[in-house]
PDB file of N, CA and C in Angstrom:
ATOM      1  N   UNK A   1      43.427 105.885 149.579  1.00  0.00           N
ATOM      2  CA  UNK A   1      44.450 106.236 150.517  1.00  0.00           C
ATOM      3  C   UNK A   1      45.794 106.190 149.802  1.00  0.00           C
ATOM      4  N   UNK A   2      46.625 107.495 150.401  1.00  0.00           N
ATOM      5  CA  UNK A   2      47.999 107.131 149.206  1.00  0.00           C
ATOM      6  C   UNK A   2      48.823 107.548 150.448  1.00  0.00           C
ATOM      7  N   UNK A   3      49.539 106.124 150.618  1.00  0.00           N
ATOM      8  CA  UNK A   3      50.615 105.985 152.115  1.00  0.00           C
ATOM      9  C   UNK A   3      52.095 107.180 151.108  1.00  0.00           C
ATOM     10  N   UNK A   4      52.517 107.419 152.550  1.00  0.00           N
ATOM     11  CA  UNK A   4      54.138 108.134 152.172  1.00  0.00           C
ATOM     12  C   UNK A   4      54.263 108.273 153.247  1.00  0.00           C
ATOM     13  N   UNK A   5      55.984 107.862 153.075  1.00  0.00           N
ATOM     14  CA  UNK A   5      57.235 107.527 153.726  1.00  0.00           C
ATOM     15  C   UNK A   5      57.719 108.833 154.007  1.00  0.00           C
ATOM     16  N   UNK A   6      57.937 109.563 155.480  1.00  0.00           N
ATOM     17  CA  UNK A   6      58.380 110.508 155.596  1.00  0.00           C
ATOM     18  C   UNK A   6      59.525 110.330 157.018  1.00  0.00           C
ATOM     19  N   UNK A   7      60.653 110.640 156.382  1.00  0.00           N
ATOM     20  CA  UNK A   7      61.886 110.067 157.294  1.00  0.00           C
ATOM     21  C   UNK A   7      63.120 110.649 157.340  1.00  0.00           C
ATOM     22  N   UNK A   8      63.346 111.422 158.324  1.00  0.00           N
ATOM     23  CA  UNK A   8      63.692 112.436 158.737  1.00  0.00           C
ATOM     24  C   UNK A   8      65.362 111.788 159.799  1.00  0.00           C
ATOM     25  N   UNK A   9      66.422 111.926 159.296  1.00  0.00           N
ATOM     26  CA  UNK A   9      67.277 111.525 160.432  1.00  0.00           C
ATOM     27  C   UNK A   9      68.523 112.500 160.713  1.00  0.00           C
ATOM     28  N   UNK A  10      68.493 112.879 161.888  1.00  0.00           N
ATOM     29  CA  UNK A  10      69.226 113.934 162.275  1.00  0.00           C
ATOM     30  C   UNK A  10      70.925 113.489 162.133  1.00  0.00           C
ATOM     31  N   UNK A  11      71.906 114.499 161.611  1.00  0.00           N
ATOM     32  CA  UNK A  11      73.629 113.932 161.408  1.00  0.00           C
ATOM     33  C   UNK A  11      74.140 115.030 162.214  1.00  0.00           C
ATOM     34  N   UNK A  12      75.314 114.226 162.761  1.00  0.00           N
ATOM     35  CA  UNK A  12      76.614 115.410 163.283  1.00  0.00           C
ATOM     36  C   UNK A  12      77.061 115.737 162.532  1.00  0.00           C
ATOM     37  N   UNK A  13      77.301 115.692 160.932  1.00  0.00           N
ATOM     38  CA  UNK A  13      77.859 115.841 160.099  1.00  0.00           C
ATOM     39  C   UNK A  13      77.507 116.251 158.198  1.00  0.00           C
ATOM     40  N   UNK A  14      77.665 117.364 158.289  1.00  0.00           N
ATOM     41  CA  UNK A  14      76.666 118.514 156.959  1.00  0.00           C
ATOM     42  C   UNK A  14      76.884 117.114 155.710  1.00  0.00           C
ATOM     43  N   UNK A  15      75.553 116.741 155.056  1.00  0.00           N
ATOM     44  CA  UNK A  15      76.041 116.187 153.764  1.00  0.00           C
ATOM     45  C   UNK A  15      77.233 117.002 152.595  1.00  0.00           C
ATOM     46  N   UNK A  16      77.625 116.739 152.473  1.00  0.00           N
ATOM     47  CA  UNK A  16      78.974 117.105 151.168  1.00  0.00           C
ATOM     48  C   UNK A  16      78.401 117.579 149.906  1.00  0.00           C
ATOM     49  N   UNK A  17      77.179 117.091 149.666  1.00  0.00           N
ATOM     50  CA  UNK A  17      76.682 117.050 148.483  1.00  0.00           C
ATOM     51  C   UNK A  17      75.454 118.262 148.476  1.00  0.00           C
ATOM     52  N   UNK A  18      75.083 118.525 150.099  1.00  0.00           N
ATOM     53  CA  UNK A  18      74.204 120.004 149.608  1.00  0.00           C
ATOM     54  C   UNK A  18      75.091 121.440 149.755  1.00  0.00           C
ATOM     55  N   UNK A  19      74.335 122.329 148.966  1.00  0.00           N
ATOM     56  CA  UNK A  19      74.479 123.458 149.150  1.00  0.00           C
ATOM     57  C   UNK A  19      74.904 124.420 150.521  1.00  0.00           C
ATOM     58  N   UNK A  20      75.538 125.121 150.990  1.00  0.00           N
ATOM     59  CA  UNK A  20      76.807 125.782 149.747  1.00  0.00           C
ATOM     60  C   UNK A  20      78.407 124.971 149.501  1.00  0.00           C
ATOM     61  N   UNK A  21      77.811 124.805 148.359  1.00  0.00           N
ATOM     62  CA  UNK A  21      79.399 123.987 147.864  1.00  0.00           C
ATOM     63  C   UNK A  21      80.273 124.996 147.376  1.00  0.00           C
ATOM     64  N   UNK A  22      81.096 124.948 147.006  1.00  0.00           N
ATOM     65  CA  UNK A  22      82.127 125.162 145.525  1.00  0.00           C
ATOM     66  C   UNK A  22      82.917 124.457 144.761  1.00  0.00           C
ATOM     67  N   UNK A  23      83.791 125.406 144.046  1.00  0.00           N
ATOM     68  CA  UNK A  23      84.872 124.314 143.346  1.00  0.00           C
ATOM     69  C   UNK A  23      86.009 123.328 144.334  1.00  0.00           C
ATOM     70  N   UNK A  24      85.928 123.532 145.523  1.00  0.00           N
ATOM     71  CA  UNK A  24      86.724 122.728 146.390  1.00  0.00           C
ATOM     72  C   UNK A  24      85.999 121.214 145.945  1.00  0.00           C
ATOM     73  N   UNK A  25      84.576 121.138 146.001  1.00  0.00           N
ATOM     74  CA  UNK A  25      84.097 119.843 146.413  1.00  0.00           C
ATOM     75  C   UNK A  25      84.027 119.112 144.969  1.00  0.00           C
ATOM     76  N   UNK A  26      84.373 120.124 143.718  1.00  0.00           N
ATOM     77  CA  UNK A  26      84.603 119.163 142.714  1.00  0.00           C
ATOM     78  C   UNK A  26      85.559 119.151 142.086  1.00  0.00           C
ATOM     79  N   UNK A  27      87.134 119.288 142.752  1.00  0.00           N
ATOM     80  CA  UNK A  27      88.150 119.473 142.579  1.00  0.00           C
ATOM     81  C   UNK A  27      89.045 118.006 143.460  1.00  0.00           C
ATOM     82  N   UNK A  28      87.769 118.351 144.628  1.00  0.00           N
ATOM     83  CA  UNK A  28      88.608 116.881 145.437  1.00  0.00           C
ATOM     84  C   UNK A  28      87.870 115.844 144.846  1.00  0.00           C
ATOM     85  N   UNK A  29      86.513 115.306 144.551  1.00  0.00           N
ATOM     86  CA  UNK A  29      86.188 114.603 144.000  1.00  0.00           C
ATOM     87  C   UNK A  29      86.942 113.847 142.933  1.00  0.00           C
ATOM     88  N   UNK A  30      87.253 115.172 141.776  1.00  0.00           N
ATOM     89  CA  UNK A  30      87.679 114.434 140.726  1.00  0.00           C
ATOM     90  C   UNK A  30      89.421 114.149 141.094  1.00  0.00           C
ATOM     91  N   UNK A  31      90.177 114.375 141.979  1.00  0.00           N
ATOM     92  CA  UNK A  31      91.453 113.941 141.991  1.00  0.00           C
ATOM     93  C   UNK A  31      91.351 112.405 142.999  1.00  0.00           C
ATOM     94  N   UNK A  32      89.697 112.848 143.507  1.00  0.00           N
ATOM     95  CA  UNK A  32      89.951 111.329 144.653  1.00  0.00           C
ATOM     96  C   UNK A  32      89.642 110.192 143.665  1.00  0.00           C
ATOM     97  N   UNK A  33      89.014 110.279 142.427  1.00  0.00           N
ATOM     98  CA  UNK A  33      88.579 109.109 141.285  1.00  0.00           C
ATOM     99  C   UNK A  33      89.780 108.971 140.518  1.00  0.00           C
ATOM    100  N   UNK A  34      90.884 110.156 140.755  1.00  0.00           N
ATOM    101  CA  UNK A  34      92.232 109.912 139.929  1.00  0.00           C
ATOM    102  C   UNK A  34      93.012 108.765 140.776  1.00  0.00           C
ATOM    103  N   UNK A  35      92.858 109.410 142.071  1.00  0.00           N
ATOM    104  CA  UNK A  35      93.780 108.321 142.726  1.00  0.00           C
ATOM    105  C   UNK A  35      93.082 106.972 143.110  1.00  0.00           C
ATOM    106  N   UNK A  36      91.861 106.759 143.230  1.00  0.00           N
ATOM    107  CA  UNK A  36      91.381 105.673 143.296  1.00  0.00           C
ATOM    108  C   UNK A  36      91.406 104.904 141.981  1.00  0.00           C
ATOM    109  N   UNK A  37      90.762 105.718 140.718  1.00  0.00           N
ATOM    110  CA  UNK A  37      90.604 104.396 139.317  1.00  0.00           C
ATOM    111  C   UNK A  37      91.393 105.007 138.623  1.00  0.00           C
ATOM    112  N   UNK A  38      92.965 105.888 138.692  1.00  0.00           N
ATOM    113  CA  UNK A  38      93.858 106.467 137.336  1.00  0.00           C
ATOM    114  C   UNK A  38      94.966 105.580 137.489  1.00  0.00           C
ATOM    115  N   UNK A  39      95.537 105.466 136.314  1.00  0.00           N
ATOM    116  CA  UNK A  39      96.420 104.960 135.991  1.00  0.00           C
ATOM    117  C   UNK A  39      97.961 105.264 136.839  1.00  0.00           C
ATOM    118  N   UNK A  40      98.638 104.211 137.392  1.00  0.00           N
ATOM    119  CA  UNK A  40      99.473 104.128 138.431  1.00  0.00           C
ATOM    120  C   UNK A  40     100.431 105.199 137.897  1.00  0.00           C
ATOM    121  N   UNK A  41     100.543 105.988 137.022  1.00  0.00           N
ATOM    122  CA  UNK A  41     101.538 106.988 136.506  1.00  0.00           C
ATOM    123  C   UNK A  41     100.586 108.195 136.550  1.00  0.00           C
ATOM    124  N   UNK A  42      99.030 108.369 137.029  1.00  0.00           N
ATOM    125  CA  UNK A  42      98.983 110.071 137.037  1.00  0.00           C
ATOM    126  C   UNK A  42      98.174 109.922 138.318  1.00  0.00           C
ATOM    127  N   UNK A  43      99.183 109.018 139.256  1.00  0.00           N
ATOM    128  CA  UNK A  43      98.367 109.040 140.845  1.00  0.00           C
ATOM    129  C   UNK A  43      99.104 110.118 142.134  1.00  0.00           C
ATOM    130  N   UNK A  44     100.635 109.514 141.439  1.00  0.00           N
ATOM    131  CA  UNK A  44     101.481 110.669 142.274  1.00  0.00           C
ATOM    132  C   UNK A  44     100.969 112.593 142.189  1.00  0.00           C
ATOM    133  N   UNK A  45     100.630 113.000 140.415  1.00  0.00           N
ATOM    134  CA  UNK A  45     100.157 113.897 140.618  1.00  0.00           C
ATOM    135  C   UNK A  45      98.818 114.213 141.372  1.00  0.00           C
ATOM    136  N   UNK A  46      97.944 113.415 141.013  1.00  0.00           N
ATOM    137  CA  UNK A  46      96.963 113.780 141.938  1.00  0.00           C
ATOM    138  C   UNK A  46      96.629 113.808 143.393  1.00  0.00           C
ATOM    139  N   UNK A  47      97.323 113.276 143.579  1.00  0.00           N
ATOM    140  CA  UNK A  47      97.748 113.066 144.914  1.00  0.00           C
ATOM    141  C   UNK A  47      97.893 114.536 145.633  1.00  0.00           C
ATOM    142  N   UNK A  48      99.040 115.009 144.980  1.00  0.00           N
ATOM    143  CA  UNK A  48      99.610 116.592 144.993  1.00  0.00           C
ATOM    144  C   UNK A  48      98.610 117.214 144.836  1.00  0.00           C
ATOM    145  N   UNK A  49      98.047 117.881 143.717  1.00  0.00           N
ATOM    146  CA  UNK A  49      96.857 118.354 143.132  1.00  0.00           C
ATOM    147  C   UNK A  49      95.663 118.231 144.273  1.00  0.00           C
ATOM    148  N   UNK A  50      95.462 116.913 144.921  1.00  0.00           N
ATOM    149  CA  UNK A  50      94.416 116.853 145.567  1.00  0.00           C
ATOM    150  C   UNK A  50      94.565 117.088 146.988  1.00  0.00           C
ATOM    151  N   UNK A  51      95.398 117.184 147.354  1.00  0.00           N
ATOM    152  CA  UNK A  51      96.360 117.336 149.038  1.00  0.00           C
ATOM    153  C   UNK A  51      94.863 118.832 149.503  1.00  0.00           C
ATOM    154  N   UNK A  52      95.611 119.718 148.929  1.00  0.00           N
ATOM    155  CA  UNK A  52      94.689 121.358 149.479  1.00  0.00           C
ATOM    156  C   UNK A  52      93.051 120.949 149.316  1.00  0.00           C
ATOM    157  N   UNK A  53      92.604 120.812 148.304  1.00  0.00           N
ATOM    158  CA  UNK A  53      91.110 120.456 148.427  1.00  0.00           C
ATOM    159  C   UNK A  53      90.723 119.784 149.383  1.00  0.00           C
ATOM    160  N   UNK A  54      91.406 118.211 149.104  1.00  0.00           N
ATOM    161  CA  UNK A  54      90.617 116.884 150.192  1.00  0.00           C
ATOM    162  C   UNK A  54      90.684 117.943 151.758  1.00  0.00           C
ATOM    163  N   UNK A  55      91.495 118.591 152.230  1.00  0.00           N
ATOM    164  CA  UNK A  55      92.093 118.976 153.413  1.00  0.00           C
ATOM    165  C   UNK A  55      90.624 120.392 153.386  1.00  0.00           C
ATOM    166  N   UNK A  56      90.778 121.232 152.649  1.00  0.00           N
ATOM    167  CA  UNK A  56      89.762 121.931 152.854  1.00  0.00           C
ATOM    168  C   UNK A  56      88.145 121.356 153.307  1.00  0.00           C
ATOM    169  N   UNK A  57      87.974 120.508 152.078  1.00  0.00           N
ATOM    170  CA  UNK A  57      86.545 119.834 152.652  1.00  0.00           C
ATOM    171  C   UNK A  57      86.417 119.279 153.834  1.00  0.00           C
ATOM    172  N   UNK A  58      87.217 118.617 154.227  1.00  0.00           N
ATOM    173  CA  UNK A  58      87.948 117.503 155.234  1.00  0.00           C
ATOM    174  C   UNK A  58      87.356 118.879 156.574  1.00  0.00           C
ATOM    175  N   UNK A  59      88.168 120.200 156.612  1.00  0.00           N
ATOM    176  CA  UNK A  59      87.769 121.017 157.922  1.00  0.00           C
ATOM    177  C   UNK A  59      86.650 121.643 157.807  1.00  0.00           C
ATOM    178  N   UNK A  60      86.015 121.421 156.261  1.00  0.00           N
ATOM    179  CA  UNK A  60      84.492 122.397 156.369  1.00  0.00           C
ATOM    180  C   UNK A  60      83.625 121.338 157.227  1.00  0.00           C
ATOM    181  N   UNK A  61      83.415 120.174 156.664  1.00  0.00           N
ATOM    182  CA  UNK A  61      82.804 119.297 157.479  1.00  0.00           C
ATOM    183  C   UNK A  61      83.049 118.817 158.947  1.00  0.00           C
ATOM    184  N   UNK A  62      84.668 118.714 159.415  1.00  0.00           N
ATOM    185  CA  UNK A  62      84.547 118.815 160.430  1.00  0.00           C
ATOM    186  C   UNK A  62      83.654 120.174 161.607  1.00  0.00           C
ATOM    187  N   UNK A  63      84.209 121.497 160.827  1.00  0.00           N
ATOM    188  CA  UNK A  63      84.028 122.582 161.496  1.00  0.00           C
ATOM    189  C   UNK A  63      82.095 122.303 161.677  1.00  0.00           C
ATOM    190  N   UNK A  64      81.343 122.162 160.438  1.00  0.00           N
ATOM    191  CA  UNK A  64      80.024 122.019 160.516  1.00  0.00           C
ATOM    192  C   UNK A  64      79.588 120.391 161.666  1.00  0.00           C
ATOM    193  N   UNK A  65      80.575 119.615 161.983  1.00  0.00           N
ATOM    194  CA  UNK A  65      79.913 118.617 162.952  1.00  0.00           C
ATOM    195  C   UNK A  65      79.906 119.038 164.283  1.00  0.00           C
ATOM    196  N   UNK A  66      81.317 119.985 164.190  1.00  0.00           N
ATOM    197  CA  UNK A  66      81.382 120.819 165.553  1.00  0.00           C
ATOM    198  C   UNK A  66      80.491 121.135 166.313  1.00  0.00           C
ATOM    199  N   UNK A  67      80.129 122.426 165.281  1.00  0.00           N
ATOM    200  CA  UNK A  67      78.984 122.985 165.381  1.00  0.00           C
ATOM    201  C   UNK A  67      77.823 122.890 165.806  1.00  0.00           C
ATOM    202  N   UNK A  68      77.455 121.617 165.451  1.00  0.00           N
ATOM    203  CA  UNK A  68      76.368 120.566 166.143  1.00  0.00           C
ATOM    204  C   UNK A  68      76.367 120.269 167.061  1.00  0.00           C
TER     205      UNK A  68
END
């Protein structure tokens, strides 16, 4: 007998990490690791830099919980 775990849980809210992505989702990523672990002198830019992305992903996911 070979047991498996099959587990299935329904979200209001699309994972980030599947498909269809683009460069939005690894654009905000890497400015959100700037402003979380960069050095207190290249946070202000990213900050900037990361404003339009975080905000884009931010309404794809809302728009997809909507949806639901």
């Amino acid at each position: 007998m070979n047991i498996k775990l099959r587990v299935w849980e329904p979200s209001a809210v699309r994972n980030a990490w599947w498909h269809p992505y683009d460069e939005t989702l690894g654009k905000a990523l890497r400015e959100t690791a700037a402003i979380l672990y960069g050095r207190p002198s290249i946070r202000a830019g990213a900050i900037r830099d990361g404003v339009t992305p975080l905000l884009k992903l931010t309404a794809r996911l809302l728009g997809d919980a909507i949806k639901r």
